[in-house]
C-alpha atoms as a PDB file:
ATOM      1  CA  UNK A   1     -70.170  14.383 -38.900  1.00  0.00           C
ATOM      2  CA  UNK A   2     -68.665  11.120 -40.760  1.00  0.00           C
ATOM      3  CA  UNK A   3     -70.496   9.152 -37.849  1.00  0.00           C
ATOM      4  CA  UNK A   4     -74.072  10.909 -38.352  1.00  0.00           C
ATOM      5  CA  UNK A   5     -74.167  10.558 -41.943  1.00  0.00           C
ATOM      6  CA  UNK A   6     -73.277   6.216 -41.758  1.00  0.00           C
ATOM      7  CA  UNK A   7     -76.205   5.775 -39.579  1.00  0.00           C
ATOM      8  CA  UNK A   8     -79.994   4.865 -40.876  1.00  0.00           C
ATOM      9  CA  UNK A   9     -81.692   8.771 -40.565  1.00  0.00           C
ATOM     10  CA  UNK A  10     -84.268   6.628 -39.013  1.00  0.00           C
ATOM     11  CA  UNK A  11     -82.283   5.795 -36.029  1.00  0.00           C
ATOM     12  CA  UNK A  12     -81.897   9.259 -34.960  1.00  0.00           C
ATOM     13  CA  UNK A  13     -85.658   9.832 -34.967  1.00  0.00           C
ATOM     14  CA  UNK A  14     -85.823   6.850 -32.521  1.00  0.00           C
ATOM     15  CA  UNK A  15     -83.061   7.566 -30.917  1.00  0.00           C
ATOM     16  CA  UNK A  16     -84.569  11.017 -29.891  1.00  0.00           C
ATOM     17  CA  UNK A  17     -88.119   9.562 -28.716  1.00  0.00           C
ATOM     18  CA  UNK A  18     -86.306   7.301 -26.559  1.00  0.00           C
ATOM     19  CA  UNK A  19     -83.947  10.333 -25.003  1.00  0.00           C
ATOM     20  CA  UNK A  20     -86.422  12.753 -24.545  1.00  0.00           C
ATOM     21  CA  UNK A  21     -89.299  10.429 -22.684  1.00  0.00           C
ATOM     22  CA  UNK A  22     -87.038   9.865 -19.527  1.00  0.00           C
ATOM     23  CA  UNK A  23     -85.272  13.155 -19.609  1.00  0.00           C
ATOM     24  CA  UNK A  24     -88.879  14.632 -19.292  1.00  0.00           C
ATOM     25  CA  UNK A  25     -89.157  12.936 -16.283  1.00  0.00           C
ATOM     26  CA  UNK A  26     -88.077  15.075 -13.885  1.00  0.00           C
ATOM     27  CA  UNK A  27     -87.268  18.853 -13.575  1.00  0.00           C
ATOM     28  CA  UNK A  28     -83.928  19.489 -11.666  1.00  0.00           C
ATOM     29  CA  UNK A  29     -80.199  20.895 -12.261  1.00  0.00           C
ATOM     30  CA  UNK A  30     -77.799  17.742 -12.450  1.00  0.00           C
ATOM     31  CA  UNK A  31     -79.352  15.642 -14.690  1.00  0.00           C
ATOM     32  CA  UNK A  32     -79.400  18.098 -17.019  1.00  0.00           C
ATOM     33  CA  UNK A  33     -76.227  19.060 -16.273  1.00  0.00           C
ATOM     34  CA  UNK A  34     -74.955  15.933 -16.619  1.00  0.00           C
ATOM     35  CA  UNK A  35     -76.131  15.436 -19.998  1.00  0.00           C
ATOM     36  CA  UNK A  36     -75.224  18.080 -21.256  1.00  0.00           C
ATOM     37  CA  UNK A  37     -71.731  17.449 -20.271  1.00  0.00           C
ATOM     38  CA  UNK A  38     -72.017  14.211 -21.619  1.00  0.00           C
ATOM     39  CA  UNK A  39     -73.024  15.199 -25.042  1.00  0.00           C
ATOM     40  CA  UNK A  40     -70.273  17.523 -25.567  1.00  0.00           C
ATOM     41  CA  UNK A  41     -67.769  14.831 -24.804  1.00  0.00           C
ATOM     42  CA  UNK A  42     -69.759  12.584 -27.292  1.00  0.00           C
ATOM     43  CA  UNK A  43     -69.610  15.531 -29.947  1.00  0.00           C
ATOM     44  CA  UNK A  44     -66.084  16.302 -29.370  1.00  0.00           C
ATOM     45  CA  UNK A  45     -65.726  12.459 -29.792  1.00  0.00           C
ATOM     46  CA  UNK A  46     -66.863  12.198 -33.366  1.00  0.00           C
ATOM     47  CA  UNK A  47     -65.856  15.127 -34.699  1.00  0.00           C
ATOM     48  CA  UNK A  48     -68.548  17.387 -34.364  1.00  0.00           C
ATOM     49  CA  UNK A  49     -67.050  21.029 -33.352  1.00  0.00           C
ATOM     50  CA  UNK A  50     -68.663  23.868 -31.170  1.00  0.00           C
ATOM     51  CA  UNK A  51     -69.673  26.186 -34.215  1.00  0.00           C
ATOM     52  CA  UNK A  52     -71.971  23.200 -35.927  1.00  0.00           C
ATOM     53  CA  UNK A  53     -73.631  22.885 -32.553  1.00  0.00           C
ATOM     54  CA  UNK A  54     -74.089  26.510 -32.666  1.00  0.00           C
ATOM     55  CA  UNK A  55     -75.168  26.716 -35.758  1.00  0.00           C
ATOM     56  CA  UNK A  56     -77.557  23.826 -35.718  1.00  0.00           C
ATOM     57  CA  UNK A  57     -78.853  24.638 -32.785  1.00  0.00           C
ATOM     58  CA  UNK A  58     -79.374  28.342 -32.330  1.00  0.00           C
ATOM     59  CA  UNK A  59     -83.043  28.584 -32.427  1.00  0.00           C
ATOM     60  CA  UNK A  60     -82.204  26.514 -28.768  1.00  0.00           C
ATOM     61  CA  UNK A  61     -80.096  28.760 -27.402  1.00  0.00           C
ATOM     62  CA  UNK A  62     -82.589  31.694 -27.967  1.00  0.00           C
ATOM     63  CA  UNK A  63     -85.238  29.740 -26.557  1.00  0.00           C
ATOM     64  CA  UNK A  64     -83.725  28.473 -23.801  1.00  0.00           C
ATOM     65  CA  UNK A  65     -83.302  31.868 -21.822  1.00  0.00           C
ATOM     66  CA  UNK A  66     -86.628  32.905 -22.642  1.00  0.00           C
ATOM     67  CA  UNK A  67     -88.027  29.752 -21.125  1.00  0.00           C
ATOM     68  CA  UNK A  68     -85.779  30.358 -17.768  1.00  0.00           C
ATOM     69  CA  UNK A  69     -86.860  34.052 -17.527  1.00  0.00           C
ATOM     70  CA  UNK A  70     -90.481  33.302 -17.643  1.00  0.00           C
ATOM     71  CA  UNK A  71     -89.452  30.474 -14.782  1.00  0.00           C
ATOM     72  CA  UNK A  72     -88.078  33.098 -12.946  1.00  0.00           C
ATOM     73  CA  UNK A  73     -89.942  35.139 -12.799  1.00  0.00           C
ATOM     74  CA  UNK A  74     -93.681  33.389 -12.722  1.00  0.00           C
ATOM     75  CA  UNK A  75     -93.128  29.706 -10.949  1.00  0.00           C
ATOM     76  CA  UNK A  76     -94.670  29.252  -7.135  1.00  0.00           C
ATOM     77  CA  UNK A  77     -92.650  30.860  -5.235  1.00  0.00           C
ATOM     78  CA  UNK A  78     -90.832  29.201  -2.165  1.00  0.00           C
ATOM     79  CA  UNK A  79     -88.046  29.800  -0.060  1.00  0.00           C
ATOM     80  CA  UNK A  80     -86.562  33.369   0.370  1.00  0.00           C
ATOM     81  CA  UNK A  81     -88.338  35.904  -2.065  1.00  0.00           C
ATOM     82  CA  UNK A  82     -85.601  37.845  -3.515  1.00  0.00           C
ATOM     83  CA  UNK A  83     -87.785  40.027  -5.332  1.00  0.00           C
ATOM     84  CA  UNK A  84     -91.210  41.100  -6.212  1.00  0.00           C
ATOM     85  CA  UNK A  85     -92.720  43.131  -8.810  1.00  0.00           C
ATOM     86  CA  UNK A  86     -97.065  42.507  -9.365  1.00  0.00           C
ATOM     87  CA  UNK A  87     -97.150  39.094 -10.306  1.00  0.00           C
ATOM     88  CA  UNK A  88     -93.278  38.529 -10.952  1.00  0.00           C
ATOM     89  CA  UNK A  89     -91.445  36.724  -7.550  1.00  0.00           C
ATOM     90  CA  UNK A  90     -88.272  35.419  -7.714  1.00  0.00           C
ATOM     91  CA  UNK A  91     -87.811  32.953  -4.682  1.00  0.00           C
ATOM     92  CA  UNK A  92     -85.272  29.809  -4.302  1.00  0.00           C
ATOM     93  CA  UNK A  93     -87.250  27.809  -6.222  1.00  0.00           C
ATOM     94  CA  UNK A  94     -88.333  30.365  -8.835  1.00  0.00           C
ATOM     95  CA  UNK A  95     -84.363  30.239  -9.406  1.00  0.00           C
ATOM     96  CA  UNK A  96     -83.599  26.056  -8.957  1.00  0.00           C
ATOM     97  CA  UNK A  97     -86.490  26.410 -11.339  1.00  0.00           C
ATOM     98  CA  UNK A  98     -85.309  28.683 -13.925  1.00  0.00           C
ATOM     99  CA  UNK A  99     -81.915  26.735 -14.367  1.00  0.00           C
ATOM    100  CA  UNK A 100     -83.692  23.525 -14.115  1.00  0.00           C
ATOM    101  CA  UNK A 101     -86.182  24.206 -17.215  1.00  0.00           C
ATOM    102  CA  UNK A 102     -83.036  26.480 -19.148  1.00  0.00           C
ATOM    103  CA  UNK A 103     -80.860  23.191 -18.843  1.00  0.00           C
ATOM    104  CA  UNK A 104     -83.280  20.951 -19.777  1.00  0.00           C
ATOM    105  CA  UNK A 105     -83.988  22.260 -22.858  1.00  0.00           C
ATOM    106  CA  UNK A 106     -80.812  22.214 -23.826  1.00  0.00           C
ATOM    107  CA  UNK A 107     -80.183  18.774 -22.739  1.00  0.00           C
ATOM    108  CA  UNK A 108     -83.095  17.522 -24.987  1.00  0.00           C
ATOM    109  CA  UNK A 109     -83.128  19.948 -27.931  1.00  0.00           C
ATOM    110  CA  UNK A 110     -79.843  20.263 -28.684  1.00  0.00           C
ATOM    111  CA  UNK A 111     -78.375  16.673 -29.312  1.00  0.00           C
ATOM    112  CA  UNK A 112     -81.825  16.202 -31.351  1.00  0.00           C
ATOM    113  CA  UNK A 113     -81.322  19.155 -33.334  1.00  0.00           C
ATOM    114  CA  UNK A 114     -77.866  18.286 -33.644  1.00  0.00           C
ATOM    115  CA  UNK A 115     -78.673  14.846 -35.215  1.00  0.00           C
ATOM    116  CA  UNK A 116     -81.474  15.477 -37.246  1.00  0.00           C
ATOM    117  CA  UNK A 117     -80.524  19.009 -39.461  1.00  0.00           C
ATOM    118  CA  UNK A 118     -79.107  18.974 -42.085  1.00  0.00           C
ATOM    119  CA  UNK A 119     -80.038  14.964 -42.922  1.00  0.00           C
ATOM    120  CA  UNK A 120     -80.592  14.447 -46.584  1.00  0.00           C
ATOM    121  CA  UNK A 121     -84.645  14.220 -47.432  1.00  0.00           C
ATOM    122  CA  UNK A 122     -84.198  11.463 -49.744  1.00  0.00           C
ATOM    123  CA  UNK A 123     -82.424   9.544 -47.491  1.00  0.00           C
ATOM    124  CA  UNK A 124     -85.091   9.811 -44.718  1.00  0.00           C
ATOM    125  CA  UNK A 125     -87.578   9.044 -47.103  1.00  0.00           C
ATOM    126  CA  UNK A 126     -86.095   5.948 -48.068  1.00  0.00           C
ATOM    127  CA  UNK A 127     -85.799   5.002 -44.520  1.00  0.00           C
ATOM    128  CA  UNK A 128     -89.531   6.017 -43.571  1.00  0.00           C
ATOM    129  CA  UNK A 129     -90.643   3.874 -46.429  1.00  0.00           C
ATOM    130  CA  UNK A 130     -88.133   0.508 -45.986  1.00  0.00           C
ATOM    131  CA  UNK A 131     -87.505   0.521 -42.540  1.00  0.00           C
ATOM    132  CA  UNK A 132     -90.554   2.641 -40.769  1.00  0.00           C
ATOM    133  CA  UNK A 133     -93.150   0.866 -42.822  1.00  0.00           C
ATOM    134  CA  UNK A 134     -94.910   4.003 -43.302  1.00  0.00           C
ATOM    135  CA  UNK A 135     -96.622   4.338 -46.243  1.00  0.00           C
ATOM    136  CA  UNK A 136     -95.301   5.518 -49.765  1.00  0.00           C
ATOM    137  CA  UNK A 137     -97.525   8.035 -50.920  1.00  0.00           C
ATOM    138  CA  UNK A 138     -97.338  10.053 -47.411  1.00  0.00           C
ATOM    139  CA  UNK A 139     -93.770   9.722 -47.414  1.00  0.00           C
ATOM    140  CA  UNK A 140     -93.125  10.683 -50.797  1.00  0.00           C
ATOM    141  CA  UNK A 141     -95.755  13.810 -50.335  1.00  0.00           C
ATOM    142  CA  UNK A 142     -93.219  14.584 -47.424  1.00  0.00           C
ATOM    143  CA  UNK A 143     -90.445  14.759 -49.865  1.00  0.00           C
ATOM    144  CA  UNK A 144     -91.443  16.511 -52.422  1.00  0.00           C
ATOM    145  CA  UNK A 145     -92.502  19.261 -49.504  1.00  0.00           C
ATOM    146  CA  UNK A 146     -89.512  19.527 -48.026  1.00  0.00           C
ATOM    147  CA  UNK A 147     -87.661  20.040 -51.283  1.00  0.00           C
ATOM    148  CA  UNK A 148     -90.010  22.480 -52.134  1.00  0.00           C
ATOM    149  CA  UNK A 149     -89.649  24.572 -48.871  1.00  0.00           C
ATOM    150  CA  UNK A 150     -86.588  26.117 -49.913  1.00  0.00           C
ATOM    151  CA  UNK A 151     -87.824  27.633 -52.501  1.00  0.00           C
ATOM    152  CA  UNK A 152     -90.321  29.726 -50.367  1.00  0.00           C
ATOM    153  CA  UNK A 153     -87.637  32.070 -49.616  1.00  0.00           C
ATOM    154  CA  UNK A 154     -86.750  33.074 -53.644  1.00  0.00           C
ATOM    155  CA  UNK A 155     -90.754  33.188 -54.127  1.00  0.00           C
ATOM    156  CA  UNK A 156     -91.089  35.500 -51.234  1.00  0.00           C
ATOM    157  CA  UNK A 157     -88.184  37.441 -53.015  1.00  0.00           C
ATOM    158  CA  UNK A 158     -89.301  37.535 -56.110  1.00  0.00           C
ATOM    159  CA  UNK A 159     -93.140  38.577 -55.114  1.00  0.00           C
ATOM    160  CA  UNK A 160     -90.723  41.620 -53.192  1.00  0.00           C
ATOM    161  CA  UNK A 161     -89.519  42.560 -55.828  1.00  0.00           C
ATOM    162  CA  UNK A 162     -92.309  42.581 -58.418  1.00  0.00           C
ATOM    163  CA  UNK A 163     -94.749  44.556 -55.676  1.00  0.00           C
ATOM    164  CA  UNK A 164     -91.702  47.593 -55.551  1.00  0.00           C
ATOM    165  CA  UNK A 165     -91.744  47.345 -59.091  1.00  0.00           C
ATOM    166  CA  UNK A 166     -94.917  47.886 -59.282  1.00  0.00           C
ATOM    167  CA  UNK A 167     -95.090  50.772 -56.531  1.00  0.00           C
ATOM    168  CA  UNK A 168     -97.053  48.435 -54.217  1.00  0.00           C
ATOM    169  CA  UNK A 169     -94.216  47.893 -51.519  1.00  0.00           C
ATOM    170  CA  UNK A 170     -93.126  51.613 -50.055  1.00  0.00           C
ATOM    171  CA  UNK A 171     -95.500  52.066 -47.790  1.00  0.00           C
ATOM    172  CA  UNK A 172     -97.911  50.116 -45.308  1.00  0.00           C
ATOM    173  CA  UNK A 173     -94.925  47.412 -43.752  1.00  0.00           C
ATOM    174  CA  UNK A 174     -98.072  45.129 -42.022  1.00  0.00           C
ATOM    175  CA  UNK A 175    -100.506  45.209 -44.959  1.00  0.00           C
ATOM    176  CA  UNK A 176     -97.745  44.657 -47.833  1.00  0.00           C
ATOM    177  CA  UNK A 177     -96.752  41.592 -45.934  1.00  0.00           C
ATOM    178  CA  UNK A 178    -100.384  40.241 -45.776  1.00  0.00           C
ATOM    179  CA  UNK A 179    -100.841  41.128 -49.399  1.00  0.00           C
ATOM    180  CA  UNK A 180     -97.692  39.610 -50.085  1.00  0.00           C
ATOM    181  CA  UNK A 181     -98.419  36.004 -48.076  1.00  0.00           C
ATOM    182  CA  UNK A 182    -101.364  35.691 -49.605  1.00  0.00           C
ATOM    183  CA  UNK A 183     -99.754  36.554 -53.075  1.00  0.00           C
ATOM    184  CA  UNK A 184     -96.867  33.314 -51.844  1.00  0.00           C
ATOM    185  CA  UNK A 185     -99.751  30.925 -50.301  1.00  0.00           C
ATOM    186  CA  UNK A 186    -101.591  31.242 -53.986  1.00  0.00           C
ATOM    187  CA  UNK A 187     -98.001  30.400 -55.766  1.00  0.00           C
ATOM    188  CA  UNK A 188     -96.939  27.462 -53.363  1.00  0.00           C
ATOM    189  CA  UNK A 189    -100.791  26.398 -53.804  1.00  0.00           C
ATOM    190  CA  UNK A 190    -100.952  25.880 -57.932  1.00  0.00           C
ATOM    191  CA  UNK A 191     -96.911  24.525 -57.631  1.00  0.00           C
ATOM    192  CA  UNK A 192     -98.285  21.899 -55.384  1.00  0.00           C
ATOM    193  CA  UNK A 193    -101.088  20.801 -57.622  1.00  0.00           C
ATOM    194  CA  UNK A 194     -98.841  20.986 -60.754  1.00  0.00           C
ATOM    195  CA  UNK A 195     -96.162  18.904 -58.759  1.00  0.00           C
ATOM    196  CA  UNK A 196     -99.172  16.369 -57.758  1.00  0.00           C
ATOM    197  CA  UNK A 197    -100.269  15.937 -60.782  1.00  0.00           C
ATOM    198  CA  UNK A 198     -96.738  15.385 -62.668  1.00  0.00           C
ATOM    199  CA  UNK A 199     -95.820  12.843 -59.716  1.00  0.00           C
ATOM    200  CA  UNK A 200     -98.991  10.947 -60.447  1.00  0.00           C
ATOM    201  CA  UNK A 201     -98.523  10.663 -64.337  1.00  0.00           C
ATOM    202  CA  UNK A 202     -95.430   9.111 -63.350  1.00  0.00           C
ATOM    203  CA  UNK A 203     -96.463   6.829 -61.553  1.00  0.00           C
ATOM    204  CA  UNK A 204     -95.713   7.707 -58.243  1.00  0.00           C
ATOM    205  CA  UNK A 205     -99.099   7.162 -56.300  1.00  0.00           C
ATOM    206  CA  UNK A 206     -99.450   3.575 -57.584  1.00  0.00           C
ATOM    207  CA  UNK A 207    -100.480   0.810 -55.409  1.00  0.00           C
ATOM    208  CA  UNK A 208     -97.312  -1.050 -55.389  1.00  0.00           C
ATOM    209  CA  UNK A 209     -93.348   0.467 -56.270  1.00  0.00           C
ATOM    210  CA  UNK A 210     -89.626  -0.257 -55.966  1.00  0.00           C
ATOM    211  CA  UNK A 211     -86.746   2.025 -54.318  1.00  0.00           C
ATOM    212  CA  UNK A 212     -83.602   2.526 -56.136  1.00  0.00           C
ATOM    213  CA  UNK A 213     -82.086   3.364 -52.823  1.00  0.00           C
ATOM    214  CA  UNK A 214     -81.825   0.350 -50.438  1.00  0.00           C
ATOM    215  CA  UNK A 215     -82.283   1.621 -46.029  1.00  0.00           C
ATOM    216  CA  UNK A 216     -81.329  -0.888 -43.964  1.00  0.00           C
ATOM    217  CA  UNK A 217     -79.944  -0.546 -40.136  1.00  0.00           C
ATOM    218  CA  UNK A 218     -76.601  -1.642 -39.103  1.00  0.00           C
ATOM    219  CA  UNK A 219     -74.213  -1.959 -35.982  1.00  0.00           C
ATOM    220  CA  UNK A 220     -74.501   1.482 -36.227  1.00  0.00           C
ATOM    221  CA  UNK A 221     -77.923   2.212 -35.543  1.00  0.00           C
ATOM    222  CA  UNK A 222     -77.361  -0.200 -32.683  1.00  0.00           C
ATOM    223  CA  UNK A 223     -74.682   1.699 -31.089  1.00  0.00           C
ATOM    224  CA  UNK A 224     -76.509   5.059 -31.881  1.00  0.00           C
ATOM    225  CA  UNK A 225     -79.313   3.476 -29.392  1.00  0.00           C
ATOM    226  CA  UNK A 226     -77.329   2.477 -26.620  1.00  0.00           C
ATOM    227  CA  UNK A 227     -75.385   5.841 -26.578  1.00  0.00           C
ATOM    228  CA  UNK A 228     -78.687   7.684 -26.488  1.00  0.00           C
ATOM    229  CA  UNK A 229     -79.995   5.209 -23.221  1.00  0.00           C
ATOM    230  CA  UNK A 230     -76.316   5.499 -21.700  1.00  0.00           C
ATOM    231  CA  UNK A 231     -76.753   8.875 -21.979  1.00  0.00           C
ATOM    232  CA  UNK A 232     -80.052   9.088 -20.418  1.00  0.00           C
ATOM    233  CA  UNK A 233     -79.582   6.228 -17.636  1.00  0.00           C
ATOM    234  CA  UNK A 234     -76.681   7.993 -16.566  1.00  0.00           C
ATOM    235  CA  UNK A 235     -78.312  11.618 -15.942  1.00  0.00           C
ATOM    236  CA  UNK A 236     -81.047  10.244 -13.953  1.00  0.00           C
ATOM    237  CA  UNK A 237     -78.616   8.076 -12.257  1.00  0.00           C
ATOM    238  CA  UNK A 238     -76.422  10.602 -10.804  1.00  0.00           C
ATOM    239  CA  UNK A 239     -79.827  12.627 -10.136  1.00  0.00           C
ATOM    240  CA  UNK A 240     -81.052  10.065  -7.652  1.00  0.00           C
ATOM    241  CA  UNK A 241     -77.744   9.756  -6.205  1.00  0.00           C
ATOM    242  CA  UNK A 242     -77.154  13.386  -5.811  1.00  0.00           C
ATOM    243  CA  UNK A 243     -81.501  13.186  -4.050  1.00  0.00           C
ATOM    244  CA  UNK A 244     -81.937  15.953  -7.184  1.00  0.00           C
ATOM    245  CA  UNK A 245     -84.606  14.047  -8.915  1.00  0.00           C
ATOM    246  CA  UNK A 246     -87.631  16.015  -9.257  1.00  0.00           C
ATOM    247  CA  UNK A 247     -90.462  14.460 -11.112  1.00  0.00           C
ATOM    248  CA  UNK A 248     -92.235  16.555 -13.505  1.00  0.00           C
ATOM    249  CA  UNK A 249     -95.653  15.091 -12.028  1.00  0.00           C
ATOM    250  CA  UNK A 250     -95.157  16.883  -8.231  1.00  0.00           C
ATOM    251  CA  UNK A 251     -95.946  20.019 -10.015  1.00  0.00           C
ATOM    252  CA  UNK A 252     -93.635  23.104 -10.161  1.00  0.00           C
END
């Protein structure tokens, strides 16, 4: 994880836009497959074991099934139909299909997810503002957001709690939740203005300011690049070679 945290959180913003363009492509079974294989030798590489893959990327591994199933069980059919139930055919090419699309999201989601949870907000704010060129009052707004979003979770709590307290939250599962959403929405509404305001007194949304924190890129960055477009030229290299490649344009 040593590697991840030396390089500009910039570059692995970049780095993903650059990945996922030419991995969207096409729709087929080796490239995928290839990069997928390639990325675990790259994350057993730098240190970065199978349980913080897991656990960075589990919302992936959930979706990815869910993605092949309705594949599966909804794409043209072609080839040998295996199966039919109303509108649900598996064929050949429901199933090259399925495992295509399954891979595929794994191939681009989980490096990216991989790389970009868990980096520090102030860190990526300092490299939005220095390095991205975007400007400081968005990027600080982002901040002070994404700090705030974890504590969502102990207002929810907390709102919970008062509601039992209050016999408001034994019965009526769907309209306690509303009532209580509502109840967080209002909170997270007057902490943002109170936070806006005490961010402008201090000078925050002036016209010109200084970072304590220099971003620059390094050698890096650099090499965090050409990994990613190895990476990528490779899987659609040994696509073409193996006649896999299926452009995403033909249609499924």
């Amino acid at each position: 994880m040593k590697a991840l945290e030396r390089v500009n959180p910039v570059t692995p913003i970049l780095a993903a836009v650059l990945y996922s363009i030419p991995m969207l492509l096409t729709i087929d079974v080796v490239s995928a497959a290839v990069a997928l294989a390639a990325w675990a030798i790259v994350f057993a590489s730098v240190g970065i074991g199978p349980r913080t893959v897991v656990r960075r990327s589990w919302p992936l591994l959930v979706a990815a099934p869910l993605s092949a199933v309705s594949m599966l069980l909804y794409a043209e059919p072609a080839g040998r139909i295996h199966a039919q139930v109303w509108l649900a055919v598996i064929s050949d090419r429901s199933i090259e299909l399925a495992l295509a699309i399954g891979l595929r999201v794994l191939a681009v989601g989980v490096p990216t997810l991989v790389a970009l949870v868990g980096v520090d907000p102030t860190r990526l704010a300092d490299g939005l503002a220095q390095v991205a060129r975007l400007p400081h009052r968005f990027v600080l707004a982002a901040l002070a957001g994404t700090r705030l979003f974890g504590v969502l979770g102990e207002d929810w709590r907390q709102i919970s709690l008062a509601r039992r307290a209050r016999g408001l939250g034994d019965t009526g599962v769907v309209r306690r939740s509303l009532q209580a959403a509502f109840a967080l929405l209002v909170v997270a509404l007057r902490r943002g203005g109170t936070l806006a305001t005490a961010m402008e007194a201090r000078g925050f949304g002036g016209p010109e300011r200084t970072w304590a924190r220099p971003s620059t890129l390094g050698w890096r960055d650099a090499v965090l690049v050409l990994l990613v477009a190895l990476v990528a030229a490779t899987a659609l290299g040994v696509s073409l070679a193996a006649g896999s490649f299926s452009p995403v344009w033909e249609g499924a």
